[in-house]
PDB file of N, CA and C in Angstrom:
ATOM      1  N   UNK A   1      66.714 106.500  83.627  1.00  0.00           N
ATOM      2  CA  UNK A   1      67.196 107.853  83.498  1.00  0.00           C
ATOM      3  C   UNK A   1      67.620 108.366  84.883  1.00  0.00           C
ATOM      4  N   UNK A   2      68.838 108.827  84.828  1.00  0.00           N
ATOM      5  CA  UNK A   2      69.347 109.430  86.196  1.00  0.00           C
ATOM      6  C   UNK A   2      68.432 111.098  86.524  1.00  0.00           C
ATOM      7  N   UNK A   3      68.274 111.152  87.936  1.00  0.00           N
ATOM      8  CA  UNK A   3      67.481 111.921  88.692  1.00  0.00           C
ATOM      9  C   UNK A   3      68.510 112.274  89.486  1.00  0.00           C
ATOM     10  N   UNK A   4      68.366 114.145  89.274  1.00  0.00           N
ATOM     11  CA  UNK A   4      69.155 114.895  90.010  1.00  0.00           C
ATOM     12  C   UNK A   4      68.593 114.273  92.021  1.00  0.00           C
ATOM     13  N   UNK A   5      69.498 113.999  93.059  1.00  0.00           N
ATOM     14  CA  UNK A   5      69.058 113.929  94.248  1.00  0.00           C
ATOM     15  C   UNK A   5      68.361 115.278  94.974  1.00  0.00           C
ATOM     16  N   UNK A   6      67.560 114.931  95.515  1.00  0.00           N
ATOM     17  CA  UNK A   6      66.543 116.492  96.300  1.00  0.00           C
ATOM     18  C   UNK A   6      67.717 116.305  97.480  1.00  0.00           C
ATOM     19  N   UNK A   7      67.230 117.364  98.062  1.00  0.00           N
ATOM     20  CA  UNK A   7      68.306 118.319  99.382  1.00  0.00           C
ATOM     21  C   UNK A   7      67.805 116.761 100.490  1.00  0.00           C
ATOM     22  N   UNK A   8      67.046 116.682 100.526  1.00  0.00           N
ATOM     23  CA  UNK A   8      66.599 115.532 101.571  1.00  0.00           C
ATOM     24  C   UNK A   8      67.318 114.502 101.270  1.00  0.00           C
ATOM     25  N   UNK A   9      67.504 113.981 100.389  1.00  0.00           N
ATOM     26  CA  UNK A   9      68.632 112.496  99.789  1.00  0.00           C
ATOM     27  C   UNK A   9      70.083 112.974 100.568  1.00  0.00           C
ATOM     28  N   UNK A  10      70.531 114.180  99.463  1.00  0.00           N
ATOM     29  CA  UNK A  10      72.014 114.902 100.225  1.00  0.00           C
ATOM     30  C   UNK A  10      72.155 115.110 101.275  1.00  0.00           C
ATOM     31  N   UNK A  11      70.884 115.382 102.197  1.00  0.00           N
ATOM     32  CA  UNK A  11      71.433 115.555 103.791  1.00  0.00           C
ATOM     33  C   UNK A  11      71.582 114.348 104.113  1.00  0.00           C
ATOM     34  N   UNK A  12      70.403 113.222 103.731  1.00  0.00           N
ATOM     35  CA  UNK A  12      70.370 111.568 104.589  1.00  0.00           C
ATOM     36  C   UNK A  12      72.457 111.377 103.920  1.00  0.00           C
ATOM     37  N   UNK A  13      72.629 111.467 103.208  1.00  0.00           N
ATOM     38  CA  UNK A  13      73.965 110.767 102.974  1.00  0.00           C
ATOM     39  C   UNK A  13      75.165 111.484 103.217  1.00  0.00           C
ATOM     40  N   UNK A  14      75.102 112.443 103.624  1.00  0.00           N
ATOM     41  CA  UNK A  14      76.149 113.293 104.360  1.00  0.00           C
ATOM     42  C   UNK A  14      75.739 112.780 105.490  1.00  0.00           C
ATOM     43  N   UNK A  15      75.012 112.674 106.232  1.00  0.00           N
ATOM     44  CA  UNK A  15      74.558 112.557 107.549  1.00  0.00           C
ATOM     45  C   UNK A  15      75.237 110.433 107.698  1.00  0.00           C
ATOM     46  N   UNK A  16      74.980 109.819 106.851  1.00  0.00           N
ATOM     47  CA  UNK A  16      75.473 107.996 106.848  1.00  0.00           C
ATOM     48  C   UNK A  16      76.907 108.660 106.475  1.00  0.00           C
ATOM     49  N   UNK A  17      77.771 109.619 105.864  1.00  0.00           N
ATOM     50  CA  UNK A  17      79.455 109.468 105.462  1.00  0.00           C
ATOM     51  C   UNK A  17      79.662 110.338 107.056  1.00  0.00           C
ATOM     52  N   UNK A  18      78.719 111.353 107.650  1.00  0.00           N
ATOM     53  CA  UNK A  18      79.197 111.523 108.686  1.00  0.00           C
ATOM     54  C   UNK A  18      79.287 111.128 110.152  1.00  0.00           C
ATOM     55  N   UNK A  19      78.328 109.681 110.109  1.00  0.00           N
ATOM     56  CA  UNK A  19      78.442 108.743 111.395  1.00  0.00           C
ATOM     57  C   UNK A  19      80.063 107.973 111.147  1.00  0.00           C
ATOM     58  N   UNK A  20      80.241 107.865 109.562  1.00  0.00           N
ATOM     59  CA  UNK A  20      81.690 106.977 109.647  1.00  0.00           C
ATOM     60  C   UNK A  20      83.084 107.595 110.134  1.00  0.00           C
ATOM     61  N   UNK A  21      83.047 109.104 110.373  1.00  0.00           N
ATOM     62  CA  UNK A  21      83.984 110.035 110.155  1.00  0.00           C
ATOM     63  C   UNK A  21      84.152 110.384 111.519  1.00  0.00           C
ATOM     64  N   UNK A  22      82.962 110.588 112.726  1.00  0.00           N
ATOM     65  CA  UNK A  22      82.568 111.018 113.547  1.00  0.00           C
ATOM     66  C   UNK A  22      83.300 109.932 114.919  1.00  0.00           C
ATOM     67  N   UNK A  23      82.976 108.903 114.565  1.00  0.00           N
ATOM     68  CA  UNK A  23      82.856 107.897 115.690  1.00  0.00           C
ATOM     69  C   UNK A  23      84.621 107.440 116.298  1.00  0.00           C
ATOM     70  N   UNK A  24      85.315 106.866 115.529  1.00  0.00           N
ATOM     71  CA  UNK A  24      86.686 106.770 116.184  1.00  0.00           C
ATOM     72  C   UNK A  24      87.367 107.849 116.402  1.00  0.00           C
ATOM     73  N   UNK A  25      87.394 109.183 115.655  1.00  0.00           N
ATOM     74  CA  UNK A  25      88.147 110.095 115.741  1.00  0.00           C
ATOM     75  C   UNK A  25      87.932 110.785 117.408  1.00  0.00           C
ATOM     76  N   UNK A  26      86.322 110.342 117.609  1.00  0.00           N
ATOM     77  CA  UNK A  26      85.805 111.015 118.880  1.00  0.00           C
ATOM     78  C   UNK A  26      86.510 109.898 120.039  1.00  0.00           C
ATOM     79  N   UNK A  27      86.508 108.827 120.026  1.00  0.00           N
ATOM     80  CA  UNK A  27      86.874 107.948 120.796  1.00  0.00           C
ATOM     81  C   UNK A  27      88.154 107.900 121.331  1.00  0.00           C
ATOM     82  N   UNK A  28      88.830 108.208 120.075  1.00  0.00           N
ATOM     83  CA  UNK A  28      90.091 108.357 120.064  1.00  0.00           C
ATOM     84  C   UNK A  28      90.796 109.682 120.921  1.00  0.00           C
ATOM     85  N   UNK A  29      90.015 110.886 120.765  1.00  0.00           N
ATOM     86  CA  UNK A  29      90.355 112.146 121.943  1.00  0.00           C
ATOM     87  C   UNK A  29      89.655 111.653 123.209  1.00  0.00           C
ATOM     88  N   UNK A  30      88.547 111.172 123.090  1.00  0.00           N
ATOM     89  CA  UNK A  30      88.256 110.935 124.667  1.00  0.00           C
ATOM     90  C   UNK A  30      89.497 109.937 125.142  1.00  0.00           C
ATOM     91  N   UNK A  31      89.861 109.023 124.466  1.00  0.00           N
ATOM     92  CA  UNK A  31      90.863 107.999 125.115  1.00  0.00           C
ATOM     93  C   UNK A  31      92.629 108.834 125.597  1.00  0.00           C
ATOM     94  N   UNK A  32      92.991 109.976 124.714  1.00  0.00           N
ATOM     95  CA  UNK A  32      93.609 111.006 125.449  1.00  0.00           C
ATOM     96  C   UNK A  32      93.571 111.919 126.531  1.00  0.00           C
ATOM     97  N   UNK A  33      92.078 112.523 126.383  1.00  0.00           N
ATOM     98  CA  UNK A  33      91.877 112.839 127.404  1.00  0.00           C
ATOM     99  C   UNK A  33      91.694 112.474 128.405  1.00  0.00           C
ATOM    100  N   UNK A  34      90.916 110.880 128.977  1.00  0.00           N
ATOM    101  CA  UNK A  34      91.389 110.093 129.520  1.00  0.00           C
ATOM    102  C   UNK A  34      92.222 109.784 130.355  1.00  0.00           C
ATOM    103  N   UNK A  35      93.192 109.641 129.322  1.00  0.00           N
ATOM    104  CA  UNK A  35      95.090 109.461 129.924  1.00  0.00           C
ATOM    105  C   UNK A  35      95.596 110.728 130.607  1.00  0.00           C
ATOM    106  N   UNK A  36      95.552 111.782 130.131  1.00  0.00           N
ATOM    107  CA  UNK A  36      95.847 113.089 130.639  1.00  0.00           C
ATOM    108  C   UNK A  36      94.842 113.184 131.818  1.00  0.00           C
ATOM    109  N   UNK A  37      93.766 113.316 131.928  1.00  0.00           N
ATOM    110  CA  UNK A  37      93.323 113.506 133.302  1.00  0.00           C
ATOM    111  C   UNK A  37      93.398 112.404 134.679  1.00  0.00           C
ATOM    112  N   UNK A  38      93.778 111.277 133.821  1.00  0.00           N
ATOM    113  CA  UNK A  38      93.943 109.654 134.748  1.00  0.00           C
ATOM    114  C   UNK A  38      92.418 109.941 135.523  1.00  0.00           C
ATOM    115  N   UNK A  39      91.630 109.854 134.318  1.00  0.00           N
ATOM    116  CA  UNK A  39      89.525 109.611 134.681  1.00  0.00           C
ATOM    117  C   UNK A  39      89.645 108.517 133.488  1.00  0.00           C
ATOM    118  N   UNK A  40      89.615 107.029 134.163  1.00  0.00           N
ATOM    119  CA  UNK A  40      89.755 105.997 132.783  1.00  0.00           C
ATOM    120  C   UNK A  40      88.242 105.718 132.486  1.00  0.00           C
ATOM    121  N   UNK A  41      87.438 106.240 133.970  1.00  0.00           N
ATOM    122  CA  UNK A  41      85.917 106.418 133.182  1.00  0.00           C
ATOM    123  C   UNK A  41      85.577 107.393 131.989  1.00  0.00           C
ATOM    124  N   UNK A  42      86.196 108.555 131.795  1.00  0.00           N
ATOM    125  CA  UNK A  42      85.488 109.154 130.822  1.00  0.00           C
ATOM    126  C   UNK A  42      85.954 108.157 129.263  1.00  0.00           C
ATOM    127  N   UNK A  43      86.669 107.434 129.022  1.00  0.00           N
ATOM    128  CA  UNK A  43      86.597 106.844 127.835  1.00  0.00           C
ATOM    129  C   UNK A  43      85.358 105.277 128.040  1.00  0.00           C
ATOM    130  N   UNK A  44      85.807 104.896 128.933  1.00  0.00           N
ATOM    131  CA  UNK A  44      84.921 103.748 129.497  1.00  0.00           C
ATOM    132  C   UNK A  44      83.153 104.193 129.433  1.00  0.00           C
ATOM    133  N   UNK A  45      82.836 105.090 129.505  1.00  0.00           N
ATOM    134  CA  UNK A  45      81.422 105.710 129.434  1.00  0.00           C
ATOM    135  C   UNK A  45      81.333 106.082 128.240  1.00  0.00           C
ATOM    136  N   UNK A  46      82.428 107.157 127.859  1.00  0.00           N
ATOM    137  CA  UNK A  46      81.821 108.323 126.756  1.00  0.00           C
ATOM    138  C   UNK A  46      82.496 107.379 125.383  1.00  0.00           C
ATOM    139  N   UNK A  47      83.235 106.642 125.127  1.00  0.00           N
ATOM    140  CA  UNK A  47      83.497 105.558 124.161  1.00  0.00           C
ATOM    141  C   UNK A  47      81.806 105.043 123.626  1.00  0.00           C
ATOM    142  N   UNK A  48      81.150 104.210 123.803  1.00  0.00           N
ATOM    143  CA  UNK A  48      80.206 103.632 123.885  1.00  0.00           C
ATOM    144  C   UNK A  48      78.718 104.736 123.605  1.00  0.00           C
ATOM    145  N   UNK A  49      78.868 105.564 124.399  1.00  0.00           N
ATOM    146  CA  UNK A  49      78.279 106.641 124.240  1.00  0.00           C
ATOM    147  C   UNK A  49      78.563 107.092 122.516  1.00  0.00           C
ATOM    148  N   UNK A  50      79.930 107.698 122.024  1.00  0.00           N
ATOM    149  CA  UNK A  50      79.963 108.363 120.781  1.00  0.00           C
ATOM    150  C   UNK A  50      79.886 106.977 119.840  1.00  0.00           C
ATOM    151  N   UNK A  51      79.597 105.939 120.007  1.00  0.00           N
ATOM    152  CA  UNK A  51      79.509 104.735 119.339  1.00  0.00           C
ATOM    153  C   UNK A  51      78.217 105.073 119.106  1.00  0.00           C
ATOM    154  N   UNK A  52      77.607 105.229 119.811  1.00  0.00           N
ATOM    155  CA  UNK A  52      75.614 104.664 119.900  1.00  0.00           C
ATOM    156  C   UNK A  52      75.283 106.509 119.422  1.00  0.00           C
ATOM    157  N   UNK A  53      75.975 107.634 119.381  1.00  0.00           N
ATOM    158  CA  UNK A  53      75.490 108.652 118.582  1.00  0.00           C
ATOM    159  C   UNK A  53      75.895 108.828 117.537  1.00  0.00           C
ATOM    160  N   UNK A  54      77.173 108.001 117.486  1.00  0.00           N
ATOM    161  CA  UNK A  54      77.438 107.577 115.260  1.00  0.00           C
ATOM    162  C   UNK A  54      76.193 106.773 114.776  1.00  0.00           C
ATOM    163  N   UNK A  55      75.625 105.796 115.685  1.00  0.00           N
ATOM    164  CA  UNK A  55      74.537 104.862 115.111  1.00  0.00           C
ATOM    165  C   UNK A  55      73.333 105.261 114.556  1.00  0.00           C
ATOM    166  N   UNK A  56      73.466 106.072 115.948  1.00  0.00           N
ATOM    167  CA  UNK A  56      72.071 107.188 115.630  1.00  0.00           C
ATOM    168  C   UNK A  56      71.682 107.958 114.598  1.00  0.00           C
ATOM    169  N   UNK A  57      73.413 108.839 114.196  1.00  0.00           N
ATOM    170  CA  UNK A  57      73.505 109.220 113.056  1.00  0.00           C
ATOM    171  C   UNK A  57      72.992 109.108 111.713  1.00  0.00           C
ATOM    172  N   UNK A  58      73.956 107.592 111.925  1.00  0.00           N
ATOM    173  CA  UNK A  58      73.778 106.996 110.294  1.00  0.00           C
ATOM    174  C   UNK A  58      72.036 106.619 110.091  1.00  0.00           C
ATOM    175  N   UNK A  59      71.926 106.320 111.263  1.00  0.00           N
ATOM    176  CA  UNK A  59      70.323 105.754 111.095  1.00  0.00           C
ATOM    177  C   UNK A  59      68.988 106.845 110.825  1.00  0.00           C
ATOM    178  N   UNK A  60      69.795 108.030 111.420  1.00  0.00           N
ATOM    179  CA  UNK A  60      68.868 109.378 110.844  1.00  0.00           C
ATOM    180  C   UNK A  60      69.330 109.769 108.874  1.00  0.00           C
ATOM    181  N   UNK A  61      70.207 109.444 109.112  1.00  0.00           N
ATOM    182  CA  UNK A  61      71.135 109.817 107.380  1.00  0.00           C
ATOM    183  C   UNK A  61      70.139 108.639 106.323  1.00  0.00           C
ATOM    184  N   UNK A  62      69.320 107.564 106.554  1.00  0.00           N
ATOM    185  CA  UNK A  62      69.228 106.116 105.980  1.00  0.00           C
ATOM    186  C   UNK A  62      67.508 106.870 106.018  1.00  0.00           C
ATOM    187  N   UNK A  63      67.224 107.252 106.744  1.00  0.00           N
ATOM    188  CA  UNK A  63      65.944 107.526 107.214  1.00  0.00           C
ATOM    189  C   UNK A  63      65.671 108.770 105.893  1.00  0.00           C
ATOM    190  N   UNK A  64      66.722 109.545 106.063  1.00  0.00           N
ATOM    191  CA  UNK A  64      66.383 111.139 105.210  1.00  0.00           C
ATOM    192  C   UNK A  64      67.122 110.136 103.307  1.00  0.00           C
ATOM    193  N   UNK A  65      68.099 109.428 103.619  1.00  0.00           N
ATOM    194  CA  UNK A  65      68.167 108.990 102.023  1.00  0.00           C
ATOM    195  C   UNK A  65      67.412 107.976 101.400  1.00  0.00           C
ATOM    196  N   UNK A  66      66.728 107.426 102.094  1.00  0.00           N
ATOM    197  CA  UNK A  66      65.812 106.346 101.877  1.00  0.00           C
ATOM    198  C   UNK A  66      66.925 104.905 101.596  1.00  0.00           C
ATOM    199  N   UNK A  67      66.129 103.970 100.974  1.00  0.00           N
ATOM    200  CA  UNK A  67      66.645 102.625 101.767  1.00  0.00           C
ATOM    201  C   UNK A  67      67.060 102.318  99.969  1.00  0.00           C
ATOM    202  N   UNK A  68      67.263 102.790  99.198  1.00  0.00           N
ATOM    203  CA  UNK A  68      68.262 103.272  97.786  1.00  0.00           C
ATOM    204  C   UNK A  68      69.200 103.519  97.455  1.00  0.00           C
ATOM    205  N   UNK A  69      69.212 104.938  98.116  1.00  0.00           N
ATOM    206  CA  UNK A  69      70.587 105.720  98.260  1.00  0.00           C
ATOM    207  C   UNK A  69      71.292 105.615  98.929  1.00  0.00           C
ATOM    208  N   UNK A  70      70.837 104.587 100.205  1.00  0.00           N
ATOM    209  CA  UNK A  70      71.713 104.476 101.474  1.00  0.00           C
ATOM    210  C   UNK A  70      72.312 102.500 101.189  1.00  0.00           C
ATOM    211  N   UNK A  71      72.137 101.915 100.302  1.00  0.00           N
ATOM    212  CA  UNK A  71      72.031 100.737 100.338  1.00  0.00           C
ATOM    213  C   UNK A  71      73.638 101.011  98.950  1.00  0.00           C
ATOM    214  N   UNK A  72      73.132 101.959  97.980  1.00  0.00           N
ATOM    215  CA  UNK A  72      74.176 102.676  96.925  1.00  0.00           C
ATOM    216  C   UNK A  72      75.438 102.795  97.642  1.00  0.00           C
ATOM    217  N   UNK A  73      75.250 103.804  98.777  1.00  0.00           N
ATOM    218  CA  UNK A  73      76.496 104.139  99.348  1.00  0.00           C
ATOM    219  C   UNK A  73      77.291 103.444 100.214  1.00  0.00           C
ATOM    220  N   UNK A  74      76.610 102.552 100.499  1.00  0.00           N
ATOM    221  CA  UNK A  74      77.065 101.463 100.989  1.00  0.00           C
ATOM    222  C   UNK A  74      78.024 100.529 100.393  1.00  0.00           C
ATOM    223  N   UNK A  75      77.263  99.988  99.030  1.00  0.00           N
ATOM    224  CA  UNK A  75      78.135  99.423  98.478  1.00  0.00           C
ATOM    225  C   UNK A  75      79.258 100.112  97.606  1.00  0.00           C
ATOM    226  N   UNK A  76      79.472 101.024  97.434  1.00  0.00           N
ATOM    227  CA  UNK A  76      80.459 102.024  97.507  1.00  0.00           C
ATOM    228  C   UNK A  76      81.604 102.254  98.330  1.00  0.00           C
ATOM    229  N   UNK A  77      81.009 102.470  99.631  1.00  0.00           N
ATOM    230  CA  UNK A  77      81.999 101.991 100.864  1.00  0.00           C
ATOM    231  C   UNK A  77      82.607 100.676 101.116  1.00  0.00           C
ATOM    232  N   UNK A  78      81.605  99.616 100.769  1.00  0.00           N
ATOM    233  CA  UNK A  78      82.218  97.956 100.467  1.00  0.00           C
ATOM    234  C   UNK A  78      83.329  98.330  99.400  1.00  0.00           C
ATOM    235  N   UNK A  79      83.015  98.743  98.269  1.00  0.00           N
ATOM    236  CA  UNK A  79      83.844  98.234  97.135  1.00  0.00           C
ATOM    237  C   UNK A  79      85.295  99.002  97.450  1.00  0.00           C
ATOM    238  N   UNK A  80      85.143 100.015  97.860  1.00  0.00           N
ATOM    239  CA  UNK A  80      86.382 101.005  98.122  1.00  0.00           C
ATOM    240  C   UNK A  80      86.655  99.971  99.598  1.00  0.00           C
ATOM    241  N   UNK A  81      86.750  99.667  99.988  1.00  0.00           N
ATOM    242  CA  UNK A  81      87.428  99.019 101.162  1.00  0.00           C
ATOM    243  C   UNK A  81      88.074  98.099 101.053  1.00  0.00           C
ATOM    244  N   UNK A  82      86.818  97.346 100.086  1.00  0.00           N
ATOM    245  CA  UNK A  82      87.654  95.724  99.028  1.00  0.00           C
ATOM    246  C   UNK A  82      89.675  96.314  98.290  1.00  0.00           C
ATOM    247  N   UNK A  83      89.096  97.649  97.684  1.00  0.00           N
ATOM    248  CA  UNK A  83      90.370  97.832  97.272  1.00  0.00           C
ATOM    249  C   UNK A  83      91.347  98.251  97.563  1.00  0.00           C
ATOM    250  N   UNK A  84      91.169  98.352  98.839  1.00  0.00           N
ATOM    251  CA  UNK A  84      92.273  99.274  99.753  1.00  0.00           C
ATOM    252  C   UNK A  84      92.887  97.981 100.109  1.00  0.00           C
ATOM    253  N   UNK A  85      92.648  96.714  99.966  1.00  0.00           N
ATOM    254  CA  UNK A  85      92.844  95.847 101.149  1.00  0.00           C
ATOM    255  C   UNK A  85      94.368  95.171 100.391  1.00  0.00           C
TER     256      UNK A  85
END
Protein backbone atom coordinates (compact mmCIF):
# COMPACT_ATOMS: atom_id res chain seq x y z
CA UNK A 1 0.00 0.00 0.00
CA UNK A 2 1.37 3.38 -1.03
CA UNK A 3 2.30 5.88 1.95
CA UNK A 4 1.79 9.49 1.63
CA UNK A 5 5.91 10.81 2.04
CA UNK A 6 6.45 12.90 5.57
CA UNK A 7 8.04 16.52 5.05
CA UNK A 8 11.44 14.80 6.01
CA UNK A 9 11.40 12.30 2.81
CA UNK A 10 10.35 15.66 0.57
CA UNK A 11 13.08 17.73 1.89
CA UNK A 12 15.88 14.62 1.63
CA UNK A 13 14.74 14.54 -2.23
CA UNK A 14 14.50 18.02 -3.16
CA UNK A 15 17.68 18.44 -1.45
CA UNK A 16 19.41 14.87 -3.98
CA UNK A 17 17.26 16.82 -7.37
CA UNK A 18 18.96 19.94 -5.92
CA UNK A 19 22.75 18.84 -5.76
CA UNK A 20 22.02 17.80 -9.65
CA UNK A 21 20.74 21.30 -10.64
CA UNK A 22 23.19 23.23 -8.46
CA UNK A 23 26.63 21.97 -9.47
CA UNK A 24 27.44 22.77 -13.32
CA UNK A 25 25.26 25.70 -13.60
CA UNK A 26 27.58 27.11 -10.63
CA UNK A 27 30.75 26.07 -12.37
CA UNK A 28 29.75 27.23 -15.33
CA UNK A 29 29.37 31.22 -13.97
CA UNK A 30 32.43 30.85 -12.02
CA UNK A 31 34.21 29.76 -15.38
CA UNK A 32 32.79 33.30 -16.83
CA UNK A 33 33.59 35.06 -14.29
CA UNK A 34 36.84 33.79 -14.46
CA UNK A 35 37.33 34.88 -18.04
CA UNK A 36 36.01 38.36 -17.38
CA UNK A 37 38.19 39.07 -14.48
CA UNK A 38 41.40 37.01 -16.16
CA UNK A 39 41.59 35.29 -12.09
CA UNK A 40 41.84 31.61 -13.85
CA UNK A 41 42.15 30.70 -10.09
CA UNK A 42 38.74 31.49 -9.11
CA UNK A 43 37.34 28.61 -11.40
CA UNK A 44 40.45 26.40 -10.66
CA UNK A 45 39.55 26.59 -6.75
CA UNK A 46 35.89 27.44 -6.64
CA UNK A 47 35.03 24.61 -9.55
CA UNK A 48 35.97 21.74 -7.21
CA UNK A 49 34.80 23.54 -4.33
CA UNK A 50 30.87 23.79 -5.84
CA UNK A 51 31.55 20.07 -6.89
CA UNK A 52 32.26 18.83 -3.22
CA UNK A 53 29.07 21.25 -1.94
CA UNK A 54 26.70 19.48 -4.63
CA UNK A 55 28.13 16.19 -2.90
CA UNK A 56 27.49 17.35 0.26
CA UNK A 57 24.16 18.19 -0.77
CA UNK A 58 22.96 15.17 -2.21
CA UNK A 59 24.46 13.31 0.68
CA UNK A 60 22.43 15.47 3.24
CA UNK A 61 19.14 14.93 0.75
CA UNK A 62 19.97 10.63 1.02
CA UNK A 63 20.45 11.11 4.74
CA UNK A 64 16.84 13.10 5.27
CA UNK A 65 15.15 10.50 2.38
CA UNK A 66 16.52 7.48 3.63
CA UNK A 67 18.32 4.83 1.55
CA UNK A 68 14.51 3.95 -0.34
CA UNK A 69 13.52 6.97 -1.57
CA UNK A 70 16.85 8.03 -2.55
CA UNK A 71 17.81 4.66 -4.30
CA UNK A 72 13.79 5.27 -6.15
CA UNK A 73 14.98 8.49 -7.42
CA UNK A 74 17.74 7.44 -8.61
CA UNK A 75 16.61 4.99 -10.70
CA UNK A 76 14.31 7.41 -12.10
CA UNK A 77 17.11 9.64 -13.02
CA UNK A 78 18.86 6.37 -14.67
CA UNK A 79 15.79 5.53 -16.60
CA UNK A 80 15.06 9.14 -17.84
CA UNK A 81 18.64 9.50 -19.02
CA UNK A 82 18.52 5.94 -20.70
CA UNK A 83 15.79 7.73 -22.76
CA UNK A 84 17.06 10.81 -23.64
CA UNK A 85 20.01 9.04 -25.13
Amino acid sequence: MYKKPTVRVMIGLSLILLSYVICWPAIGVLGAISLHMKEPLILTVGGPLMYGVSHLVFLIGVYFAGRDYALACLKRVKKFLKERK
